[in-house]
Protein backbone atom coordinates (compact mmCIF):
# COMPACT_ATOMS: atom_id res chain seq x y z
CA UNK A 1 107.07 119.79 85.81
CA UNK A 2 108.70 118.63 88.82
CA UNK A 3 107.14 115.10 90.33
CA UNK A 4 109.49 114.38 93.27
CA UNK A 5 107.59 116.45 95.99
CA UNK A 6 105.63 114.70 98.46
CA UNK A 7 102.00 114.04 97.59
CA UNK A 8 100.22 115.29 100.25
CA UNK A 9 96.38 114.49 101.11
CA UNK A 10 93.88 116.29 103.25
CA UNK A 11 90.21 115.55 103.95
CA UNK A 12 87.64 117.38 105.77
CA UNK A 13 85.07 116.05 108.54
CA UNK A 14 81.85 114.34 107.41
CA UNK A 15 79.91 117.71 106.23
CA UNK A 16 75.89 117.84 104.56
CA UNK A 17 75.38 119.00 101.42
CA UNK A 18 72.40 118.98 99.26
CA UNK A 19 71.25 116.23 101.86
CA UNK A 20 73.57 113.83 101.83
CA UNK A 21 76.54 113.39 104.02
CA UNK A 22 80.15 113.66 102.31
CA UNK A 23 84.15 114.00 103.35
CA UNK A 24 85.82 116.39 100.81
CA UNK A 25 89.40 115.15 99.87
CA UNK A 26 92.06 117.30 98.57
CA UNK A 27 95.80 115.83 97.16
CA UNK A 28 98.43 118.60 96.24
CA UNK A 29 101.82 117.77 95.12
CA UNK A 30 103.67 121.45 94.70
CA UNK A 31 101.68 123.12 92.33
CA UNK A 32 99.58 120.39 91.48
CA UNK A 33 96.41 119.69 93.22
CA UNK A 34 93.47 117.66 93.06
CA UNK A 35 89.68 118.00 94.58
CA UNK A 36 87.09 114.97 94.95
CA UNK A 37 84.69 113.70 97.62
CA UNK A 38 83.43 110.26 99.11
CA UNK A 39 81.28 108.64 98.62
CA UNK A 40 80.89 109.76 95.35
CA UNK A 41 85.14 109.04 94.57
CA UNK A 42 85.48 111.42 91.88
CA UNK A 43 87.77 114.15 91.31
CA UNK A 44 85.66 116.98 90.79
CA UNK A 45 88.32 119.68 90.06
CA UNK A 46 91.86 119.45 89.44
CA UNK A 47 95.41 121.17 87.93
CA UNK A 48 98.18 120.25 86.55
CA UNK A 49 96.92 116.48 87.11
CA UNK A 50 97.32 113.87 83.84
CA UNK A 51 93.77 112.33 83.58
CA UNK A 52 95.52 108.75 83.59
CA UNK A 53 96.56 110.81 87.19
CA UNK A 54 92.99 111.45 87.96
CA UNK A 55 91.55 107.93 87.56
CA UNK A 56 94.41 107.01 89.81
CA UNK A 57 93.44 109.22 92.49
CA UNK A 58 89.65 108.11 92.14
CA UNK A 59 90.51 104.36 92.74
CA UNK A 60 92.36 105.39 95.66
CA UNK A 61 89.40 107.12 96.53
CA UNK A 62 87.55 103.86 96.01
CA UNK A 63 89.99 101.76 97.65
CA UNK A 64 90.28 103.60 100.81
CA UNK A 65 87.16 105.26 101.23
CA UNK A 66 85.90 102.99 104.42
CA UNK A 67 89.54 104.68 106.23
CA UNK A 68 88.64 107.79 105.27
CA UNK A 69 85.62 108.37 106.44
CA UNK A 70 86.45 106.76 109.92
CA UNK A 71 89.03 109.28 109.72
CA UNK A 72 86.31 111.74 109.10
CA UNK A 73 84.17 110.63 111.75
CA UNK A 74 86.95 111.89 114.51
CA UNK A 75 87.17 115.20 112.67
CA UNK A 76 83.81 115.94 113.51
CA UNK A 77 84.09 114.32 116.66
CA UNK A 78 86.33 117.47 117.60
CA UNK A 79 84.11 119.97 116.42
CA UNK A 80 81.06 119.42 118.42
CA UNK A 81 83.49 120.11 121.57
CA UNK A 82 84.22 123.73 120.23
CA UNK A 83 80.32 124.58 119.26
């Protein structure tokens, strides 16, 4: 399996769901992808991830979690100016 493409990461704005607010965070790396949320920092679904992978990407999660969701935050900034 080929591991020199570009991990790439994508999150969503802050969304509600079964009452509690969350950013969903996706990493794909060709075929390879990878689907958690904050605050909870799990992956929740994955492929073609190692699970020594997985608990990588959740302490990323962990660790950067506070950027995130400010990152979030302007997401959904910008979609109250389209409603």
């Amino acid at each position: 399996m080929k591991r020199n493409e570009e991990m790439k990461m994508t999150y969503s704005g802050i969304v509600t769901a079964d009452g509690k607010k969350k950013v969903s965070v996706k990493f794909e790396e060709g075929e390879r992808f990878a689907e958690g949320s904050i605050p909870d920092c799990k992956i929740v679904r994955s492929a073609g991830f190692e699970p020594d992978e997985i608990i990588v990407l959740e302490k990323y999660l962990q660790m950067n979690q506070m950027d995130i969701i400010k990152k979030a935050k302007e997401i959904s900034g910008f979609q109250y100016l389209f409603r």
